[in-house]
PDB file of N, CA and C in Angstrom:
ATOM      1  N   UNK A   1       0.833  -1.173   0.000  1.00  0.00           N
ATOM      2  CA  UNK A   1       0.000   0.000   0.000  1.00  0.00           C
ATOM      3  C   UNK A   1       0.886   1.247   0.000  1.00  0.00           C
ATOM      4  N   UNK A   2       0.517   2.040  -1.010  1.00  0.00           N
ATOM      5  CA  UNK A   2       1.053   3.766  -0.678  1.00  0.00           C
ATOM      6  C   UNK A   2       0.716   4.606  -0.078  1.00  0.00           C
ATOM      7  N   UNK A   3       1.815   5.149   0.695  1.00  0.00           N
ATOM      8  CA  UNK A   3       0.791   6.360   1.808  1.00  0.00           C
ATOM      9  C   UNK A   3       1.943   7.510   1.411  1.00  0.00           C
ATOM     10  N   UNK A   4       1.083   8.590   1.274  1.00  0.00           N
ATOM     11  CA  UNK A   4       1.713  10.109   1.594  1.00  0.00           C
ATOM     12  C   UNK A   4       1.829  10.986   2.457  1.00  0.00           C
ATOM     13  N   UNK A   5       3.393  10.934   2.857  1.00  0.00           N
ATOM     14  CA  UNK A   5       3.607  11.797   4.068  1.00  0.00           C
ATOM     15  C   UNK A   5       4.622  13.222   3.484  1.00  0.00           C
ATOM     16  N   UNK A   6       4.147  14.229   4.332  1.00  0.00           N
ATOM     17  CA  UNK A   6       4.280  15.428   4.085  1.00  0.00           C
ATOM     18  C   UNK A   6       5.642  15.746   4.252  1.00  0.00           C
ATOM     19  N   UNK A   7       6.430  16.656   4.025  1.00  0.00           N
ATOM     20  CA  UNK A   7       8.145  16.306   3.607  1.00  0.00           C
ATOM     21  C   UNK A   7       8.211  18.740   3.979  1.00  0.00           C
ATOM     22  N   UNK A   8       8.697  19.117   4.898  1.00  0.00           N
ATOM     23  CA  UNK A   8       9.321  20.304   4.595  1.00  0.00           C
ATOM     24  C   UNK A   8      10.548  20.604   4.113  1.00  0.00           C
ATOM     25  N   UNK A   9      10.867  21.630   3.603  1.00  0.00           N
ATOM     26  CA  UNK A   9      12.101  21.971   3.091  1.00  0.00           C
ATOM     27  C   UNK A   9      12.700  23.287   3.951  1.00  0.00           C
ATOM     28  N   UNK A  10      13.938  23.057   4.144  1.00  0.00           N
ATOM     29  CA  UNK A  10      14.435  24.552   4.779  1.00  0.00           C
ATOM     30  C   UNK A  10      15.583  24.646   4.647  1.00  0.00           C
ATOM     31  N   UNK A  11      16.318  25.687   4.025  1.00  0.00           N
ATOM     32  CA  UNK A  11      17.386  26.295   3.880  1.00  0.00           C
ATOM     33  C   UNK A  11      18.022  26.608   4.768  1.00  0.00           C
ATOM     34  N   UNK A  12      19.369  26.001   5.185  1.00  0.00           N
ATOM     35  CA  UNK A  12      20.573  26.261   6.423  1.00  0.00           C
ATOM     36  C   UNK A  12      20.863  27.371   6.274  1.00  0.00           C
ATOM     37  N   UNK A  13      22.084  27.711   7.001  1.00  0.00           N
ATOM     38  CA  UNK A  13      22.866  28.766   7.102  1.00  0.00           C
ATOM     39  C   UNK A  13      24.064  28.429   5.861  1.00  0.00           C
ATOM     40  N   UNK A  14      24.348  26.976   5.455  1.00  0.00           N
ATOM     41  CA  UNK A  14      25.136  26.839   4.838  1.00  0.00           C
ATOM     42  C   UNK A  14      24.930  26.707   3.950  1.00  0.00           C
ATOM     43  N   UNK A  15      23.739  26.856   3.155  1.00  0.00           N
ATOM     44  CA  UNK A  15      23.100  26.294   2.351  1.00  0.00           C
ATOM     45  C   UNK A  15      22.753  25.141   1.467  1.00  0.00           C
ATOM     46  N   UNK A  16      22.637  24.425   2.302  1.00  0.00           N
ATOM     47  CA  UNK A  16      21.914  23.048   2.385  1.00  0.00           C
ATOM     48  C   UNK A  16      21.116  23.482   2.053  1.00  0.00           C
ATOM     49  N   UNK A  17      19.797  21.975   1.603  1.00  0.00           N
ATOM     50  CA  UNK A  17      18.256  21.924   2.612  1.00  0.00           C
ATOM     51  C   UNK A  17      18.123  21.385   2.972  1.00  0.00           C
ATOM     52  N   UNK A  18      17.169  21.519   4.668  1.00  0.00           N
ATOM     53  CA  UNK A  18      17.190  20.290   5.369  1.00  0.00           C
ATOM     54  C   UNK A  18      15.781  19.885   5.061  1.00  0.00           C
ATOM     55  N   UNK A  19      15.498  18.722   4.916  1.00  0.00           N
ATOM     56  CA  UNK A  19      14.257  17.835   4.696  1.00  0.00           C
ATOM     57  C   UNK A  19      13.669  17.028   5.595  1.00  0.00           C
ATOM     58  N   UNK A  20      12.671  17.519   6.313  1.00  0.00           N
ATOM     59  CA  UNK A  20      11.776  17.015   7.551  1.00  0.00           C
ATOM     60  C   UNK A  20      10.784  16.537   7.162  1.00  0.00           C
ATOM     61  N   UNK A  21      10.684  15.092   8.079  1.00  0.00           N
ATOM     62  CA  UNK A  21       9.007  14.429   7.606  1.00  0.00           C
ATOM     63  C   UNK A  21       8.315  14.597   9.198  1.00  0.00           C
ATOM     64  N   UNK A  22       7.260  15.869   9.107  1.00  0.00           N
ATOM     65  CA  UNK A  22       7.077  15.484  10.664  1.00  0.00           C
ATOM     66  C   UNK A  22       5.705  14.767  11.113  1.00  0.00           C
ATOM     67  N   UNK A  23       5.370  14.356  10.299  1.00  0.00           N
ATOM     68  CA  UNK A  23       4.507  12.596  10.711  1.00  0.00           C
ATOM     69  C   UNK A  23       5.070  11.949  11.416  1.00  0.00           C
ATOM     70  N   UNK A  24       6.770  11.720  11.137  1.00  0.00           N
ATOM     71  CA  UNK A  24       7.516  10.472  11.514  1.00  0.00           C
ATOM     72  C   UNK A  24       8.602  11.337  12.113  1.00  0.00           C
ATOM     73  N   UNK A  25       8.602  11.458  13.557  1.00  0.00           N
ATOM     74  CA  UNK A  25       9.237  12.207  14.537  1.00  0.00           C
ATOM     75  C   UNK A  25      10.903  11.687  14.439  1.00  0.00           C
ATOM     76  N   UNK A  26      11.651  12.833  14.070  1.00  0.00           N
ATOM     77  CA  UNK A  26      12.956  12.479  13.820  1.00  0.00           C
ATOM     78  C   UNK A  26      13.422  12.274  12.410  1.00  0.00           C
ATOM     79  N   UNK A  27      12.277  11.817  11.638  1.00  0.00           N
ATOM     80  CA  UNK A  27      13.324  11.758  10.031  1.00  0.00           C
ATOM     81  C   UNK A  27      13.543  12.768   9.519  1.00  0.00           C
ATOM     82  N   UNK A  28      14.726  13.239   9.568  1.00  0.00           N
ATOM     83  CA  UNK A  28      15.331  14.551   8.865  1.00  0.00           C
ATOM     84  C   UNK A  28      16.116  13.788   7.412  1.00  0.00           C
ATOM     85  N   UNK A  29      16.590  14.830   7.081  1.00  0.00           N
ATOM     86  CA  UNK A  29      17.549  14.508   5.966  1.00  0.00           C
ATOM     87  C   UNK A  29      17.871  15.670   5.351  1.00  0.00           C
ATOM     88  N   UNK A  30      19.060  15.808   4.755  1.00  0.00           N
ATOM     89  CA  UNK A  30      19.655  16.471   3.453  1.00  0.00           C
ATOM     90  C   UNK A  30      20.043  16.831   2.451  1.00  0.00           C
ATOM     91  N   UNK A  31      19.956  17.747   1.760  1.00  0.00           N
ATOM     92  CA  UNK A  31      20.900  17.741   0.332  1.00  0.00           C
ATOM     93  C   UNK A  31      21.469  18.900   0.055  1.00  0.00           C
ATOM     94  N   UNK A  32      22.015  19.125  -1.088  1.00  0.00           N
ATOM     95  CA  UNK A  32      22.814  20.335  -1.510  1.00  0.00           C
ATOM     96  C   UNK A  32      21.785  21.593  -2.159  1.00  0.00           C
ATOM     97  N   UNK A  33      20.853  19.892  -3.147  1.00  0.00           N
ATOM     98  CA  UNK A  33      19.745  20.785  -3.886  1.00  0.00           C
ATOM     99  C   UNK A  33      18.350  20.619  -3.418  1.00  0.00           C
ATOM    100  N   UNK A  34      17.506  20.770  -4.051  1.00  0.00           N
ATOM    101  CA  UNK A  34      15.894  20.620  -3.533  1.00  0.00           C
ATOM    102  C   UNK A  34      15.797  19.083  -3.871  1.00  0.00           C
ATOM    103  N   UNK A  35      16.095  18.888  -5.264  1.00  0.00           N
ATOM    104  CA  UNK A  35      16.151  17.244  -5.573  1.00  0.00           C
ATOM    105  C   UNK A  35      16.713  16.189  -4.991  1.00  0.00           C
ATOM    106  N   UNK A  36      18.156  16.540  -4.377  1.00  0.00           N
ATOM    107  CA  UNK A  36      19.056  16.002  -3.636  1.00  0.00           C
ATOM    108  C   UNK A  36      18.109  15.550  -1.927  1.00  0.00           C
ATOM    109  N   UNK A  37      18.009  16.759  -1.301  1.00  0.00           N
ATOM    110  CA  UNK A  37      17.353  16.338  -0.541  1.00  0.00           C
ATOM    111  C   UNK A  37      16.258  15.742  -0.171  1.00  0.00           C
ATOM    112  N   UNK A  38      14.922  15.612  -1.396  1.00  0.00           N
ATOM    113  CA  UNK A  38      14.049  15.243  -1.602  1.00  0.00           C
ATOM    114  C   UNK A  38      14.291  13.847  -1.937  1.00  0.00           C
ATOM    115  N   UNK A  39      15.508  13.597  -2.764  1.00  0.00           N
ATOM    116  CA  UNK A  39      15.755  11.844  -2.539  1.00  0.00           C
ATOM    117  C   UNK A  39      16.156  11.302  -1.525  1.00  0.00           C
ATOM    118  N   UNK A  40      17.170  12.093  -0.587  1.00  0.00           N
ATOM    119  CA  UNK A  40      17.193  11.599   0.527  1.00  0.00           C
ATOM    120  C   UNK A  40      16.249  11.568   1.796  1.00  0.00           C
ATOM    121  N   UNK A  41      15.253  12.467   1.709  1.00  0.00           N
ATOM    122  CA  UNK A  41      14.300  12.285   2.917  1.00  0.00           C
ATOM    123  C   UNK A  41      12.923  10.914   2.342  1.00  0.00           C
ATOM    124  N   UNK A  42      13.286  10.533   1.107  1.00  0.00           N
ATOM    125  CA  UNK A  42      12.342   9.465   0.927  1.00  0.00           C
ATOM    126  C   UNK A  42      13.011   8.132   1.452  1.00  0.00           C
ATOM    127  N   UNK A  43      14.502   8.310   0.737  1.00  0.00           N
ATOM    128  CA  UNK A  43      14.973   7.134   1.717  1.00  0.00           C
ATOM    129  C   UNK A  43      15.257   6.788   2.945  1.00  0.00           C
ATOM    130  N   UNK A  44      14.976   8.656   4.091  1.00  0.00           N
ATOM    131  CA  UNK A  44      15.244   8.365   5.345  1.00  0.00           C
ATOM    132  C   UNK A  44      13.721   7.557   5.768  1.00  0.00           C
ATOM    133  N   UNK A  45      12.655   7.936   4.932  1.00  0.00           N
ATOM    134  CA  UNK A  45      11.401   7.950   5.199  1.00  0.00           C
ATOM    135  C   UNK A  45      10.900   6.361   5.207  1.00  0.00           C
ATOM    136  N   UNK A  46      11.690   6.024   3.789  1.00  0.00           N
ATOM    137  CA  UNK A  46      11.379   4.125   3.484  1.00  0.00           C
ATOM    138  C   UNK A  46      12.344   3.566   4.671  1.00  0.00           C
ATOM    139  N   UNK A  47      13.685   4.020   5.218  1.00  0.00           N
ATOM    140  CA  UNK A  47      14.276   2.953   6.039  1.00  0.00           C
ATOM    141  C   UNK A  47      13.439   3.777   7.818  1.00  0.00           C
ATOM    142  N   UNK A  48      13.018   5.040   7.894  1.00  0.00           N
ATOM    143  CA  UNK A  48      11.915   4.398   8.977  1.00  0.00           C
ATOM    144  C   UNK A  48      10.938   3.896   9.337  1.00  0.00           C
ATOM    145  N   UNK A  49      10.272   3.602   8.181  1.00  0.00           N
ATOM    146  CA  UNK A  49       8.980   2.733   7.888  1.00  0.00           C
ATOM    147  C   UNK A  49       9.410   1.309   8.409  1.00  0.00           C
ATOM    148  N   UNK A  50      10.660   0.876   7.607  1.00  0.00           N
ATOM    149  CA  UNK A  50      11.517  -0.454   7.612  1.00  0.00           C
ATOM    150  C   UNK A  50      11.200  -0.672   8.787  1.00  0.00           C
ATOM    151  N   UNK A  51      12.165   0.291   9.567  1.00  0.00           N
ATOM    152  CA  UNK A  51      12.699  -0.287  10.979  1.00  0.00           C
ATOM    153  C   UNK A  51      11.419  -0.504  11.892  1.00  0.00           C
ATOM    154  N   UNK A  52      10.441   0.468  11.781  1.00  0.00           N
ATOM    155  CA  UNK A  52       9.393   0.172  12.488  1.00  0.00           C
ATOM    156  C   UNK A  52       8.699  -0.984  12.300  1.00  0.00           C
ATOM    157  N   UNK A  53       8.355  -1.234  10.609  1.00  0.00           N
ATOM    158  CA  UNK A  53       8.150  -2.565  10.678  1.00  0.00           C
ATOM    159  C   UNK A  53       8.232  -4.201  11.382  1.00  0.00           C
ATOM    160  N   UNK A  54      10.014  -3.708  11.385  1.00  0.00           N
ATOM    161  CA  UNK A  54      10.704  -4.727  11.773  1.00  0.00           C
ATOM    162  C   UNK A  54      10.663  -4.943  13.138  1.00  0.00           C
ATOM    163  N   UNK A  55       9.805  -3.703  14.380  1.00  0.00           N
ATOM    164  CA  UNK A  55       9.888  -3.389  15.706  1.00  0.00           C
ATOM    165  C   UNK A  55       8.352  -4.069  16.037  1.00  0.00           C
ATOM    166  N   UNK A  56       7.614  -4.242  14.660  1.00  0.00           N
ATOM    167  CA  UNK A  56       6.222  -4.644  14.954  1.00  0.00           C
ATOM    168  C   UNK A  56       5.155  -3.570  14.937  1.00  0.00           C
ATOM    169  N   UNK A  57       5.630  -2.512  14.733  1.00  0.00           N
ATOM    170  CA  UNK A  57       4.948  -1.436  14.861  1.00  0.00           C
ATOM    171  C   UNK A  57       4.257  -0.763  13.309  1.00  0.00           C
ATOM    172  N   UNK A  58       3.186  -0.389  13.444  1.00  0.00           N
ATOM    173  CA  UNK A  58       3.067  -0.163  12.251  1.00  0.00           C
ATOM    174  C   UNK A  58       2.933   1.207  12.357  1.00  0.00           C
ATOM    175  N   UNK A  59       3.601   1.854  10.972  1.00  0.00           N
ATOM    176  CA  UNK A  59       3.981   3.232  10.704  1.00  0.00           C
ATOM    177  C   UNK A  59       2.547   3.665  10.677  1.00  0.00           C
ATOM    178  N   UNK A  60       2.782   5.314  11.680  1.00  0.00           N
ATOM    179  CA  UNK A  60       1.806   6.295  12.127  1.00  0.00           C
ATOM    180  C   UNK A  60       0.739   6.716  10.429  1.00  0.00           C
ATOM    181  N   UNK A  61      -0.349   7.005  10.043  1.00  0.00           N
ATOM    182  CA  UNK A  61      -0.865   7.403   8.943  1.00  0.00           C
ATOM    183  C   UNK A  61      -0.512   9.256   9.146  1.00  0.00           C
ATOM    184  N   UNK A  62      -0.670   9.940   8.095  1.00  0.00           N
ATOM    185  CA  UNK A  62      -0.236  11.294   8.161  1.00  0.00           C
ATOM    186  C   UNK A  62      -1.042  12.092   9.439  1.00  0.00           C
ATOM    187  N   UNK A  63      -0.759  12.259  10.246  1.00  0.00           N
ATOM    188  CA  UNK A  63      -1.460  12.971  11.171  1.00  0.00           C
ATOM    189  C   UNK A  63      -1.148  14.600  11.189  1.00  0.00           C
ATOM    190  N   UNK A  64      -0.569  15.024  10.755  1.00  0.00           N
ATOM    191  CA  UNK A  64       0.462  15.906  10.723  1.00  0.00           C
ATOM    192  C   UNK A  64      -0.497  17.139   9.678  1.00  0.00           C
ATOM    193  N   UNK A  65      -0.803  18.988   9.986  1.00  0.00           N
ATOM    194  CA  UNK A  65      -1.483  19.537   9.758  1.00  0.00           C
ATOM    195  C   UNK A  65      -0.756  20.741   9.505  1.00  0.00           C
ATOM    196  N   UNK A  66      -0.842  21.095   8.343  1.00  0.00           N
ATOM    197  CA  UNK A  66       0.249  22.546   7.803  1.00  0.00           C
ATOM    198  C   UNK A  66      -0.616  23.521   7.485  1.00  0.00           C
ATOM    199  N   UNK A  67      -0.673  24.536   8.178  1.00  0.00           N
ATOM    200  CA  UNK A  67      -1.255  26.140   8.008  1.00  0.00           C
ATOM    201  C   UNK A  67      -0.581  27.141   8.480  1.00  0.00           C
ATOM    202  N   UNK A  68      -0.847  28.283   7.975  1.00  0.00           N
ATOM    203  CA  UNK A  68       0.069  29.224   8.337  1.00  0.00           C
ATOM    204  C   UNK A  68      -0.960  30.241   9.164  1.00  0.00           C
ATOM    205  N   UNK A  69       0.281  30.973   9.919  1.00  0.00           N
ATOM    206  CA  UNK A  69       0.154  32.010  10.696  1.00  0.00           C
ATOM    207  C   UNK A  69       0.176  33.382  10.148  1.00  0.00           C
ATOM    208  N   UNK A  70      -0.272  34.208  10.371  1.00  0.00           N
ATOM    209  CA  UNK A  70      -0.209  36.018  10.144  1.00  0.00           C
ATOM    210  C   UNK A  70       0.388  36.572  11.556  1.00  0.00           C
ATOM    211  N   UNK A  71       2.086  36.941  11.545  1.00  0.00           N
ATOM    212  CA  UNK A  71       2.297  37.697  12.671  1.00  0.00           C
ATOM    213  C   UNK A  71       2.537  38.916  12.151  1.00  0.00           C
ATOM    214  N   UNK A  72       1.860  40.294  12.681  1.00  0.00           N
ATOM    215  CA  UNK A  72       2.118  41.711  12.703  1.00  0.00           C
ATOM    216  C   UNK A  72       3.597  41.986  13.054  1.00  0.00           C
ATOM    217  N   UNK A  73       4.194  42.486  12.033  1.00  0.00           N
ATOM    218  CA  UNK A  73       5.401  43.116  12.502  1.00  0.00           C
ATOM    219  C   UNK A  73       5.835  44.431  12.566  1.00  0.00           C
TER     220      UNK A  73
END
């Protein structure tokens, strides 16, 4: 079965991007480019699925809710 989990992108100081899945608490990942990192947060994403698997646990469904804020500055 395929499931879609939500993936942010954010630009370091060094300019990286770092690639967060925050469904799945802790999978980060990186790259140089947007693509780069976007392949690597799928594979951080498939080997924590793995491991959970392998723990008996079955991976969380997207719970995870993105909206934005308006702060006055």
């Amino acid at each position: 079965m395929e499931k879609t989990y939500l993936v942010t992108l954010t630009p370091d100081e060094d300019g990286w991007i770092v690639a967060e899945c925050p469904g799945l608490p802790g999978c980060v990942s990186q790259g140089r480019s947007r693509e780069e990192a976007l392949a690597n947060i799928r594979e951080a994403i498939q080997a924590y699925i793995e491991t959970l698997k392998d723990q008996g646990i079955e991976p969380p469904s997207q719970p995870t809710e993105i909206t934005q804020i308006r702060i006055a500055s």
